[in-house]
PDB file of N, CA and C in Angstrom:
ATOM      1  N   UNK A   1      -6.609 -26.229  -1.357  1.00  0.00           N
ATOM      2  CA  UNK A   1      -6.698 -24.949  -2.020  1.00  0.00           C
ATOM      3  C   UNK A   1      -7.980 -24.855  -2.833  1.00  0.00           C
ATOM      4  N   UNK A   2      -8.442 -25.980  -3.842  1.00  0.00           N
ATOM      5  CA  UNK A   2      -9.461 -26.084  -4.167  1.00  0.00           C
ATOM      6  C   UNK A   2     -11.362 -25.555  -3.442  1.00  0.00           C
ATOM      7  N   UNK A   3     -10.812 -25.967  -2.364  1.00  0.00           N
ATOM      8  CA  UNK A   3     -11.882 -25.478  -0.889  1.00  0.00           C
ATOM      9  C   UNK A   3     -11.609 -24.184  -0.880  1.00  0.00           C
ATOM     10  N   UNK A   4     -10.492 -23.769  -0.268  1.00  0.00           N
ATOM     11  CA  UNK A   4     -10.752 -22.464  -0.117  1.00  0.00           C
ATOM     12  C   UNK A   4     -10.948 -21.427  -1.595  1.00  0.00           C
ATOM     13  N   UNK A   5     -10.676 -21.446  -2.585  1.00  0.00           N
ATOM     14  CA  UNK A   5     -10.578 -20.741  -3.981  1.00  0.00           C
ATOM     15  C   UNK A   5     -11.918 -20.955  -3.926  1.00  0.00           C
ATOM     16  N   UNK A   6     -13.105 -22.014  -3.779  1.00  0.00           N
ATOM     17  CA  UNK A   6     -14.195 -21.942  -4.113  1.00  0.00           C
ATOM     18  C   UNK A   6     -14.627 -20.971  -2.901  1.00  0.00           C
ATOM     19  N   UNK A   7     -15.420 -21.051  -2.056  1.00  0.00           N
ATOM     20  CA  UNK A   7     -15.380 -20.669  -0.731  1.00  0.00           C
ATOM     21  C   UNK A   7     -14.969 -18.635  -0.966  1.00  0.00           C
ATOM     22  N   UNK A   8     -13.829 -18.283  -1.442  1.00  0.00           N
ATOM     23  CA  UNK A   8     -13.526 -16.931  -1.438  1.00  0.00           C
ATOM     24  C   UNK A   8     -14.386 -16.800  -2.801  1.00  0.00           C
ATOM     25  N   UNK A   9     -14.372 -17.388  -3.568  1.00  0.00           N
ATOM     26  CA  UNK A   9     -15.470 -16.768  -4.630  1.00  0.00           C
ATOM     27  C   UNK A   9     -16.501 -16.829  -4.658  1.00  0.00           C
ATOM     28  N   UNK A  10     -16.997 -18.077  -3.985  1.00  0.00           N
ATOM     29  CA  UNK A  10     -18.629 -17.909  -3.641  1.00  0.00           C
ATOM     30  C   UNK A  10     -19.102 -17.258  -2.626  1.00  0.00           C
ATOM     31  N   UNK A  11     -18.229 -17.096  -1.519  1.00  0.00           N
ATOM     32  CA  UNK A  11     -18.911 -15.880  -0.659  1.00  0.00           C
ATOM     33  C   UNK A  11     -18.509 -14.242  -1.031  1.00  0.00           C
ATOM     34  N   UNK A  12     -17.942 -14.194  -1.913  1.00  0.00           N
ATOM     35  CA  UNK A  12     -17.951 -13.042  -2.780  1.00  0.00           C
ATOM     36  C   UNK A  12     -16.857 -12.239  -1.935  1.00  0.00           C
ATOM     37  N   UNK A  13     -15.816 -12.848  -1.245  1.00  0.00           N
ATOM     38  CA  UNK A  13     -14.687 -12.110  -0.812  1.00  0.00           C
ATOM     39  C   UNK A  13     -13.823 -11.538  -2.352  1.00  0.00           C
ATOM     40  N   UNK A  14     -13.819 -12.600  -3.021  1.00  0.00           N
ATOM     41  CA  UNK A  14     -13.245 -12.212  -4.337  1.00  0.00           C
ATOM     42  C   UNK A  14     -13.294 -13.028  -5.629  1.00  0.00           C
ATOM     43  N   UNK A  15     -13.333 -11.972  -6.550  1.00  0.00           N
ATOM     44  CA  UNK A  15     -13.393 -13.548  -8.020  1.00  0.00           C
ATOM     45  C   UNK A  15     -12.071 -13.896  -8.899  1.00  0.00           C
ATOM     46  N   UNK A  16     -11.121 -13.226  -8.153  1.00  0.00           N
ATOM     47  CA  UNK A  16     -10.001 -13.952  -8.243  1.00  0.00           C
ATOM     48  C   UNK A  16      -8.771 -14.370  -7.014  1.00  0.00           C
ATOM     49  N   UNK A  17      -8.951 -15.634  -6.599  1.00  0.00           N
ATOM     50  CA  UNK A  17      -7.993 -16.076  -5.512  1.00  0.00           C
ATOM     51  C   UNK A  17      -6.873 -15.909  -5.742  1.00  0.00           C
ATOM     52  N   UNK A  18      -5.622 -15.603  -5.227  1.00  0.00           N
ATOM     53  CA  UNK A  18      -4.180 -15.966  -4.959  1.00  0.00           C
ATOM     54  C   UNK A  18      -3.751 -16.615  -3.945  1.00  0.00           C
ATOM     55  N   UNK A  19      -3.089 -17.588  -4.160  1.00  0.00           N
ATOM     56  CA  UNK A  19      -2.662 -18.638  -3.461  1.00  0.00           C
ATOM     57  C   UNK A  19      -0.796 -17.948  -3.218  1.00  0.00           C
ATOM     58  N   UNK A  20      -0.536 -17.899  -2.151  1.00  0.00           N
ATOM     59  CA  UNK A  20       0.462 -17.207  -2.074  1.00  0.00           C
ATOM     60  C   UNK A  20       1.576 -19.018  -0.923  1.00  0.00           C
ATOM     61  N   UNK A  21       2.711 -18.780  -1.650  1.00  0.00           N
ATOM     62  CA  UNK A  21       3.431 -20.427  -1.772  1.00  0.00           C
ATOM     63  C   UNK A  21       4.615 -19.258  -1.528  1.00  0.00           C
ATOM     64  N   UNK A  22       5.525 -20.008  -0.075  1.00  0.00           N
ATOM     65  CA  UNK A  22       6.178 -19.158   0.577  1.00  0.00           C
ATOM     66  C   UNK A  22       6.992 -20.110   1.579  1.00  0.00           C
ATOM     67  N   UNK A  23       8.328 -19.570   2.038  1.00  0.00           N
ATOM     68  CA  UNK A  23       9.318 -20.323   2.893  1.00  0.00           C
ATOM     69  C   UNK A  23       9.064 -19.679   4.193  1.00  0.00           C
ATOM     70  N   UNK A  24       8.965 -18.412   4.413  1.00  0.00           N
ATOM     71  CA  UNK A  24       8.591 -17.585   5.456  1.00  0.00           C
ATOM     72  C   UNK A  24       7.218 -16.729   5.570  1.00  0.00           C
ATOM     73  N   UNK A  25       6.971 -16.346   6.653  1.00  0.00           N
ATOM     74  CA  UNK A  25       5.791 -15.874   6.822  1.00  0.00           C
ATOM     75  C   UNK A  25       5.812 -14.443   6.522  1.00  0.00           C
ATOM     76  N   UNK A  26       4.983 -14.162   5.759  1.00  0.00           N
ATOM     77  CA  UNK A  26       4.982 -12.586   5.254  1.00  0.00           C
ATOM     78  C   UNK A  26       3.393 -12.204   5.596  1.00  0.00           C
ATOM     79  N   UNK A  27       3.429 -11.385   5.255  1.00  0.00           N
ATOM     80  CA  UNK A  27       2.065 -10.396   5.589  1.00  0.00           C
ATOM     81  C   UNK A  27       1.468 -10.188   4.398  1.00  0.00           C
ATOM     82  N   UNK A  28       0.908 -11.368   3.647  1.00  0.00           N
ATOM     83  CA  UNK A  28       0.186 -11.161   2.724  1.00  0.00           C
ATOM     84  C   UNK A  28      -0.942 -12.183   2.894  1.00  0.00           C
ATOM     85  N   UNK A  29      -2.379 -11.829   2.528  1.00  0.00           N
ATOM     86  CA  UNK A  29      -3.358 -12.984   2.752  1.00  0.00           C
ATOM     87  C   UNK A  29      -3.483 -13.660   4.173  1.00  0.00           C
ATOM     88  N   UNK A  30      -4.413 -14.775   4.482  1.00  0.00           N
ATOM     89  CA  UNK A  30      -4.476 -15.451   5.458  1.00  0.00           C
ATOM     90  C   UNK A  30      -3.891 -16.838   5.437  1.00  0.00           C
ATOM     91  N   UNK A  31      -3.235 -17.464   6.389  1.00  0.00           N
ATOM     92  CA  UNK A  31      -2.609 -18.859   6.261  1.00  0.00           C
ATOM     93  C   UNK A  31      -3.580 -19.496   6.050  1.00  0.00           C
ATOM     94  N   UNK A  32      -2.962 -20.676   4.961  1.00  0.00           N
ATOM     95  CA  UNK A  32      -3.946 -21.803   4.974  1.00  0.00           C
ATOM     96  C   UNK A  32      -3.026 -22.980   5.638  1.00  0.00           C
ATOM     97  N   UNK A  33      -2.390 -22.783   5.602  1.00  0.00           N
ATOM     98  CA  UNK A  33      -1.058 -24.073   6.226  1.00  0.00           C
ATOM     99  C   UNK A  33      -0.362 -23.314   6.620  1.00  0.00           C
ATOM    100  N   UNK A  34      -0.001 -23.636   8.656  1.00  0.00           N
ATOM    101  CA  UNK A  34       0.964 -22.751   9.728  1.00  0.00           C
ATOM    102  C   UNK A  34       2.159 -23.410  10.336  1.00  0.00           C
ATOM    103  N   UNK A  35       2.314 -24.578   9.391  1.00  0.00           N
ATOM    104  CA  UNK A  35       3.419 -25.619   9.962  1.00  0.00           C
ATOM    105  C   UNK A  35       4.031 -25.706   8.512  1.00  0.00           C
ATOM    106  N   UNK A  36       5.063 -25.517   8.604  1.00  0.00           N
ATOM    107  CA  UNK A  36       6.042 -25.836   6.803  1.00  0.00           C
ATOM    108  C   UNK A  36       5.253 -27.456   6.701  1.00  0.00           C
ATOM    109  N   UNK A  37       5.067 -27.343   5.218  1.00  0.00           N
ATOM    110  CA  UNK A  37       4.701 -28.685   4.702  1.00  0.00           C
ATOM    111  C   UNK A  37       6.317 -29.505   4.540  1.00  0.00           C
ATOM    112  N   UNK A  38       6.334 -30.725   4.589  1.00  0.00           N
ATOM    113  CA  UNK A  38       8.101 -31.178   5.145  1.00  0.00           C
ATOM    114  C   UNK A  38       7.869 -32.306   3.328  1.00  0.00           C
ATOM    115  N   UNK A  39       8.998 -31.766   2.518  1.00  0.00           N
ATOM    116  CA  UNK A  39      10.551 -31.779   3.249  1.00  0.00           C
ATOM    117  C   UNK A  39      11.049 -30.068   2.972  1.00  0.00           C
ATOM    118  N   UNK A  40      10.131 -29.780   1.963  1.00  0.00           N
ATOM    119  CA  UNK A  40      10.793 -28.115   1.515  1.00  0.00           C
ATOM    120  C   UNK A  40      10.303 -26.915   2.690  1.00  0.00           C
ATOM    121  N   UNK A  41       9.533 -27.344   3.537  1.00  0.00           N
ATOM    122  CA  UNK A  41       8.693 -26.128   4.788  1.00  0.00           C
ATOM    123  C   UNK A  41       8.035 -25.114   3.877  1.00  0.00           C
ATOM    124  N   UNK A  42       6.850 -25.650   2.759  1.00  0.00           N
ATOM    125  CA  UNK A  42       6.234 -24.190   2.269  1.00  0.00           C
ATOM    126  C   UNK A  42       5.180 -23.974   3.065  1.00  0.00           C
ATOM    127  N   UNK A  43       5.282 -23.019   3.295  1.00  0.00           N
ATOM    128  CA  UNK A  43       3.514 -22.031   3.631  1.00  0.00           C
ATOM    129  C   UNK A  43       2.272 -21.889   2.842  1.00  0.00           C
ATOM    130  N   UNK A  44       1.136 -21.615   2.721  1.00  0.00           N
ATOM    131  CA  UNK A  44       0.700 -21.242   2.025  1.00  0.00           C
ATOM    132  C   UNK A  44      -0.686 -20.256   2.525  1.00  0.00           C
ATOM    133  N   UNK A  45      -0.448 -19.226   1.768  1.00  0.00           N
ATOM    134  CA  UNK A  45      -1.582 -17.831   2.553  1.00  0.00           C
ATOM    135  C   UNK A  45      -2.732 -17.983   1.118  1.00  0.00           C
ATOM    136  N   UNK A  46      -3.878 -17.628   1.127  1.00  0.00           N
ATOM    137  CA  UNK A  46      -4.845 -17.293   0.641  1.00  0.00           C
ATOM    138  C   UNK A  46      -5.107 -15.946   0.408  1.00  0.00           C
ATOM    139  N   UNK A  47      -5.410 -15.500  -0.726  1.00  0.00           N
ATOM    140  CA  UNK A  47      -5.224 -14.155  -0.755  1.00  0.00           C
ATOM    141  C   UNK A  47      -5.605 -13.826  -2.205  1.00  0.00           C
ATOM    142  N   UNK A  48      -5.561 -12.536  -2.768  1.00  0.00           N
ATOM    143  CA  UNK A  48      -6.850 -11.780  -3.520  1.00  0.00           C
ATOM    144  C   UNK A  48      -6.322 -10.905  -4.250  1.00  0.00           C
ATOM    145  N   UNK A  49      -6.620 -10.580  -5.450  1.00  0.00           N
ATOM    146  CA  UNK A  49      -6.209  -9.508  -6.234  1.00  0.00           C
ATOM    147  C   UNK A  49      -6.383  -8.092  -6.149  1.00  0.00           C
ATOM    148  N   UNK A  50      -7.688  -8.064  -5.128  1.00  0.00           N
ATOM    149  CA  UNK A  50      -7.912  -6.780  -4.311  1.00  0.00           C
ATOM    150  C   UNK A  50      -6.806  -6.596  -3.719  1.00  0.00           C
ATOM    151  N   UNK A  51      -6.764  -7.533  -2.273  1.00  0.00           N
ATOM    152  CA  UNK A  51      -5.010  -7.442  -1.538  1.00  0.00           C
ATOM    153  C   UNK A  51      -3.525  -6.918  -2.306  1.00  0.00           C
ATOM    154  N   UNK A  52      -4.077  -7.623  -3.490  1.00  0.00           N
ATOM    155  CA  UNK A  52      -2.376  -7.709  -4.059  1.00  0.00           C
ATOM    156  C   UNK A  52      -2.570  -6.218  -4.648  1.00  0.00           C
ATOM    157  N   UNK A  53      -3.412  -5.660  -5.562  1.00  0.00           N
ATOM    158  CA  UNK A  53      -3.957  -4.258  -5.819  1.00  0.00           C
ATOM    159  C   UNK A  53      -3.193  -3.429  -4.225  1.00  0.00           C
ATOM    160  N   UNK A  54      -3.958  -3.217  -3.288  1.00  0.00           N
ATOM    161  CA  UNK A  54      -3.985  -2.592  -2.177  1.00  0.00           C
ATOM    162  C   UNK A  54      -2.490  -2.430  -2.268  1.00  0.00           C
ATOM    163  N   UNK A  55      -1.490  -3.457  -1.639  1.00  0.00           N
ATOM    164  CA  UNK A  55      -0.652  -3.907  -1.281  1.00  0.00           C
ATOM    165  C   UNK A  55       0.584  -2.991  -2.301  1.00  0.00           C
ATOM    166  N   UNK A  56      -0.260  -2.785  -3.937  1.00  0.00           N
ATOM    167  CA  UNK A  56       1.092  -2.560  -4.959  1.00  0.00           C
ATOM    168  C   UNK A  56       1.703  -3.770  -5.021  1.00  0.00           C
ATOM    169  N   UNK A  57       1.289  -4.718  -4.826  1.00  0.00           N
ATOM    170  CA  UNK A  57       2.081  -6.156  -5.158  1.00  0.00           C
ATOM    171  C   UNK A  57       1.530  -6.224  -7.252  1.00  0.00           C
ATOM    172  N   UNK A  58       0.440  -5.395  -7.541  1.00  0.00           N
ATOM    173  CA  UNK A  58      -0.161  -5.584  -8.649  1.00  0.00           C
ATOM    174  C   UNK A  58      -0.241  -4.294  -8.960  1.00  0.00           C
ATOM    175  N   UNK A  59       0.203  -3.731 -10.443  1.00  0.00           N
ATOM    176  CA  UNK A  59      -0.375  -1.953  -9.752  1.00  0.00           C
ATOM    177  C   UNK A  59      -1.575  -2.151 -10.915  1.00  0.00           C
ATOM    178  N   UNK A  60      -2.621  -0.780 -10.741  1.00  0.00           N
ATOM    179  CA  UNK A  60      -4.148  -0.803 -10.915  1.00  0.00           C
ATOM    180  C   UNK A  60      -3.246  -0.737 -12.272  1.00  0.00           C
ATOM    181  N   UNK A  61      -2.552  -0.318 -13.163  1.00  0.00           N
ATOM    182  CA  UNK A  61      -2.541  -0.480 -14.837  1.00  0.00           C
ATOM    183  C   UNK A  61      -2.640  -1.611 -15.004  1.00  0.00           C
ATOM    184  N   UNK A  62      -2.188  -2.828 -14.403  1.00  0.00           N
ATOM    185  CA  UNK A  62      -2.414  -4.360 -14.586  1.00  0.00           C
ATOM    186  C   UNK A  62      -3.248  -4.917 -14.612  1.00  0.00           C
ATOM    187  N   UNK A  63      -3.890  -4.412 -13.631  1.00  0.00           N
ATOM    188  CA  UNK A  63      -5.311  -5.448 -13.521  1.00  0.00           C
ATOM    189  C   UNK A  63      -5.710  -5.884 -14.057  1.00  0.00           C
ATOM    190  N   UNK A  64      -6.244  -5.623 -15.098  1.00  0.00           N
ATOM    191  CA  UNK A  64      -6.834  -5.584 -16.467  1.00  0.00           C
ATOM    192  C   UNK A  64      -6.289  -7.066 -17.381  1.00  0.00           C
ATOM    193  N   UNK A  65      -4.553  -6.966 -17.534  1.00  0.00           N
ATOM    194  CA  UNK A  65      -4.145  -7.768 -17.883  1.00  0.00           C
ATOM    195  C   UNK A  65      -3.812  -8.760 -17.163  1.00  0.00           C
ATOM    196  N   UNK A  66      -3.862  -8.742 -15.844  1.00  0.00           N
ATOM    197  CA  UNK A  66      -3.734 -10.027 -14.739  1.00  0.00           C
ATOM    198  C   UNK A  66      -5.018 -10.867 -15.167  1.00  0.00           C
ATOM    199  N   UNK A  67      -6.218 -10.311 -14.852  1.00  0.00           N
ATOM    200  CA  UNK A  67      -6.761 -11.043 -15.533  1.00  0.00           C
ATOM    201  C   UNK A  67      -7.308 -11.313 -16.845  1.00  0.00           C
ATOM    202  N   UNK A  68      -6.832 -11.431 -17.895  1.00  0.00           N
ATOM    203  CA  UNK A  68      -6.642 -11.847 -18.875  1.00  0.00           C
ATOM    204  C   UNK A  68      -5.834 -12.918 -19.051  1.00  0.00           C
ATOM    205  N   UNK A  69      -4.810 -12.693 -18.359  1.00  0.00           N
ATOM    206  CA  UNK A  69      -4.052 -13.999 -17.915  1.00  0.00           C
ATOM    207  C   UNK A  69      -4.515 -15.251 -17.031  1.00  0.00           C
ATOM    208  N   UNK A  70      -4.756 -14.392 -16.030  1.00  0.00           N
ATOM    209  CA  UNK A  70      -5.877 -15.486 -14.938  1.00  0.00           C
ATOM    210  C   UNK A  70      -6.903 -16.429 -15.294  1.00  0.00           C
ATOM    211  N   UNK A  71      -7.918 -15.661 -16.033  1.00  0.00           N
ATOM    212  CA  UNK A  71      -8.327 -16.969 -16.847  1.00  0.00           C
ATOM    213  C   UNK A  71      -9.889 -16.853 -16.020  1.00  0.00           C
ATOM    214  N   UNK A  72     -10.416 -18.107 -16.331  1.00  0.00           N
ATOM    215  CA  UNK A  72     -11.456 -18.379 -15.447  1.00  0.00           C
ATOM    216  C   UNK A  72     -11.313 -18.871 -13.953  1.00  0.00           C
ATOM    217  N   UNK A  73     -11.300 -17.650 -13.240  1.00  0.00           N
ATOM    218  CA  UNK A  73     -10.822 -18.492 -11.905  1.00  0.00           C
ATOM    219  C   UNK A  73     -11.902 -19.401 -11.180  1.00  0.00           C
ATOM    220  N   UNK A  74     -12.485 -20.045 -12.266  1.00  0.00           N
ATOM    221  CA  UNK A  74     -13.363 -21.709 -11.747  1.00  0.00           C
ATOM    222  C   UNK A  74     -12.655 -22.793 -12.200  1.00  0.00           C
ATOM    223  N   UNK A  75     -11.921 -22.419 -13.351  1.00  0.00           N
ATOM    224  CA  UNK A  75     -11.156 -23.812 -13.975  1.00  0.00           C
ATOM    225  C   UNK A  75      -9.234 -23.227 -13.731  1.00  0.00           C
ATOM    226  N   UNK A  76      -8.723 -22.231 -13.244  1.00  0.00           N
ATOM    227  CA  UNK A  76      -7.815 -21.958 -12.917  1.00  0.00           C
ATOM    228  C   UNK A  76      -7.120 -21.713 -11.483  1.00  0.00           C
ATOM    229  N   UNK A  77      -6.045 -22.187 -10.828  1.00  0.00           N
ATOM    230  CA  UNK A  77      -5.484 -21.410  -9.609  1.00  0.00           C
ATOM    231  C   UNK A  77      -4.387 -20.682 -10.126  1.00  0.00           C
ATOM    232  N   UNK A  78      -4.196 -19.670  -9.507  1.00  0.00           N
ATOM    233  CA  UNK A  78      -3.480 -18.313  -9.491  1.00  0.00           C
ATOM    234  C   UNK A  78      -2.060 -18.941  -7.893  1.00  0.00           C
ATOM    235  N   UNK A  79      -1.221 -19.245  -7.990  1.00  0.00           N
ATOM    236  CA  UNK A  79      -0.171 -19.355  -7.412  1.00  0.00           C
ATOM    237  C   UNK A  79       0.873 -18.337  -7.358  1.00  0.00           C
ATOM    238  N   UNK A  80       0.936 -17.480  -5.798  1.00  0.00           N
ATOM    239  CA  UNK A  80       2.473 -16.458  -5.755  1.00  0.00           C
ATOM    240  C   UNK A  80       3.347 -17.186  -5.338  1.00  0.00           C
ATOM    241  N   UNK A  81       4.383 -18.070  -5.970  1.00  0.00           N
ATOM    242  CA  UNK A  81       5.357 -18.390  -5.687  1.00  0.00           C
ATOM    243  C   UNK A  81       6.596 -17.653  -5.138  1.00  0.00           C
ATOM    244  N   UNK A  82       6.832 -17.591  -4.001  1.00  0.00           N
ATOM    245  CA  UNK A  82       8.388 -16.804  -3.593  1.00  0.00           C
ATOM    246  C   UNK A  82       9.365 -17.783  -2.945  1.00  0.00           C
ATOM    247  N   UNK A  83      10.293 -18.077  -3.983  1.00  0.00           N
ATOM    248  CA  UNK A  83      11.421 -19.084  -3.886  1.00  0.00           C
ATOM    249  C   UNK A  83      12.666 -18.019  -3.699  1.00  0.00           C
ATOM    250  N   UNK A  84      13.720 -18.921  -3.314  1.00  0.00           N
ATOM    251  CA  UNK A  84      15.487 -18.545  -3.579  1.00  0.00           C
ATOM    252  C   UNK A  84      15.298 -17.580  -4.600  1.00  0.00           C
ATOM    253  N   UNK A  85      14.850 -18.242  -6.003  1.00  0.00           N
ATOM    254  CA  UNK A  85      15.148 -17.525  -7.197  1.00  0.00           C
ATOM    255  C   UNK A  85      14.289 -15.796  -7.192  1.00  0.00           C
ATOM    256  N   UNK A  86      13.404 -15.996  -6.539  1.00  0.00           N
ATOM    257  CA  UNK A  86      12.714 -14.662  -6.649  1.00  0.00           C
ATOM    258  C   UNK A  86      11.038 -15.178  -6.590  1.00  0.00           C
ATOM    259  N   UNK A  87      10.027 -14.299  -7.163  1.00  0.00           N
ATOM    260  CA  UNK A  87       9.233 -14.144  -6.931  1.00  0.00           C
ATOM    261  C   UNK A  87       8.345 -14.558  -8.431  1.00  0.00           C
ATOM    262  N   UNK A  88       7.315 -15.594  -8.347  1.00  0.00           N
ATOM    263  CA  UNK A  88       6.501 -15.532 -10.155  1.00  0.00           C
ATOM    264  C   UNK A  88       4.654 -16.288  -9.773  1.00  0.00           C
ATOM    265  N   UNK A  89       3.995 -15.367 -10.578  1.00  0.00           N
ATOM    266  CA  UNK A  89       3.273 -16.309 -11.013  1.00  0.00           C
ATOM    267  C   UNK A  89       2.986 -17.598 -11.652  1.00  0.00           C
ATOM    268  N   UNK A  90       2.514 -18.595 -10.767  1.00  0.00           N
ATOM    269  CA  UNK A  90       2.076 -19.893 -11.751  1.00  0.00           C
ATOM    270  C   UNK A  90       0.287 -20.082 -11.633  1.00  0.00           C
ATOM    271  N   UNK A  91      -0.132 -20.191 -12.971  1.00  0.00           N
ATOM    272  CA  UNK A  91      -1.748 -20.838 -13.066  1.00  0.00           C
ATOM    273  C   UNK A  91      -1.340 -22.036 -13.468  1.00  0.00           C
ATOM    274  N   UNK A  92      -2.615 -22.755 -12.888  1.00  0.00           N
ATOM    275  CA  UNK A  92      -2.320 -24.150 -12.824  1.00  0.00           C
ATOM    276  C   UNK A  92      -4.272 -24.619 -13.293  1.00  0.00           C
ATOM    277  N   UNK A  93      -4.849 -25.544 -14.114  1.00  0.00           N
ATOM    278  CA  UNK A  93      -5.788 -25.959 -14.182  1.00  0.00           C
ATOM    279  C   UNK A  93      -6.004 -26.427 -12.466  1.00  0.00           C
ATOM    280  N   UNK A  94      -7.480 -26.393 -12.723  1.00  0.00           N
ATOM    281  CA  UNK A  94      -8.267 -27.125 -11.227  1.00  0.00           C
ATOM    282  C   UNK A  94      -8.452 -28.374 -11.612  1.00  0.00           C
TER     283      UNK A  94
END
């Protein structure tokens, strides 16, 4: 993830990554892993705050405060977790 988060920000796809962490395949972002990682089978898509904007996964009043939260996305990852329990953000240091 580290690779790709750099990589989407330095080629200026976006300056904030989402890492989208998933049991099934949804239509958000591009896969970075297409085989469940074993023993839990997560996925994981690559993906953007533009996307999540577009999408209404984020609505435009947020933005603002997403990142504020987000942080420096050079020393931060942005994780969409969608478990059993539901759906959350986790940042995690790099």
């Amino acid at each position: 993830m580290g690779q790709a988060s750099d990589t989407i920000i330095d080629q200026e796809v976006s300056k904030y990554p989402i890492f989208v962490i998933n049991k099934e395949n949804i239509a958000v972002g591009i896969p970075l892993v297409t085989e469940p990682i074993k023993p839990e089978g997560w996925l994981i898509n690559a993906s953007s705050l533009e996307e999540f904007t577009a999408k209404q996964l984020i609505t435009a009043e947020k933005v603002e405060d997403f990142k504020g939260v987000y942080g420096d996305p050079k020393k931060r990852f942005c994780l969409f977790v969608i478990a059993d329990f539901g759906a959350t953000f986790v940042f995690l240091p790099i």
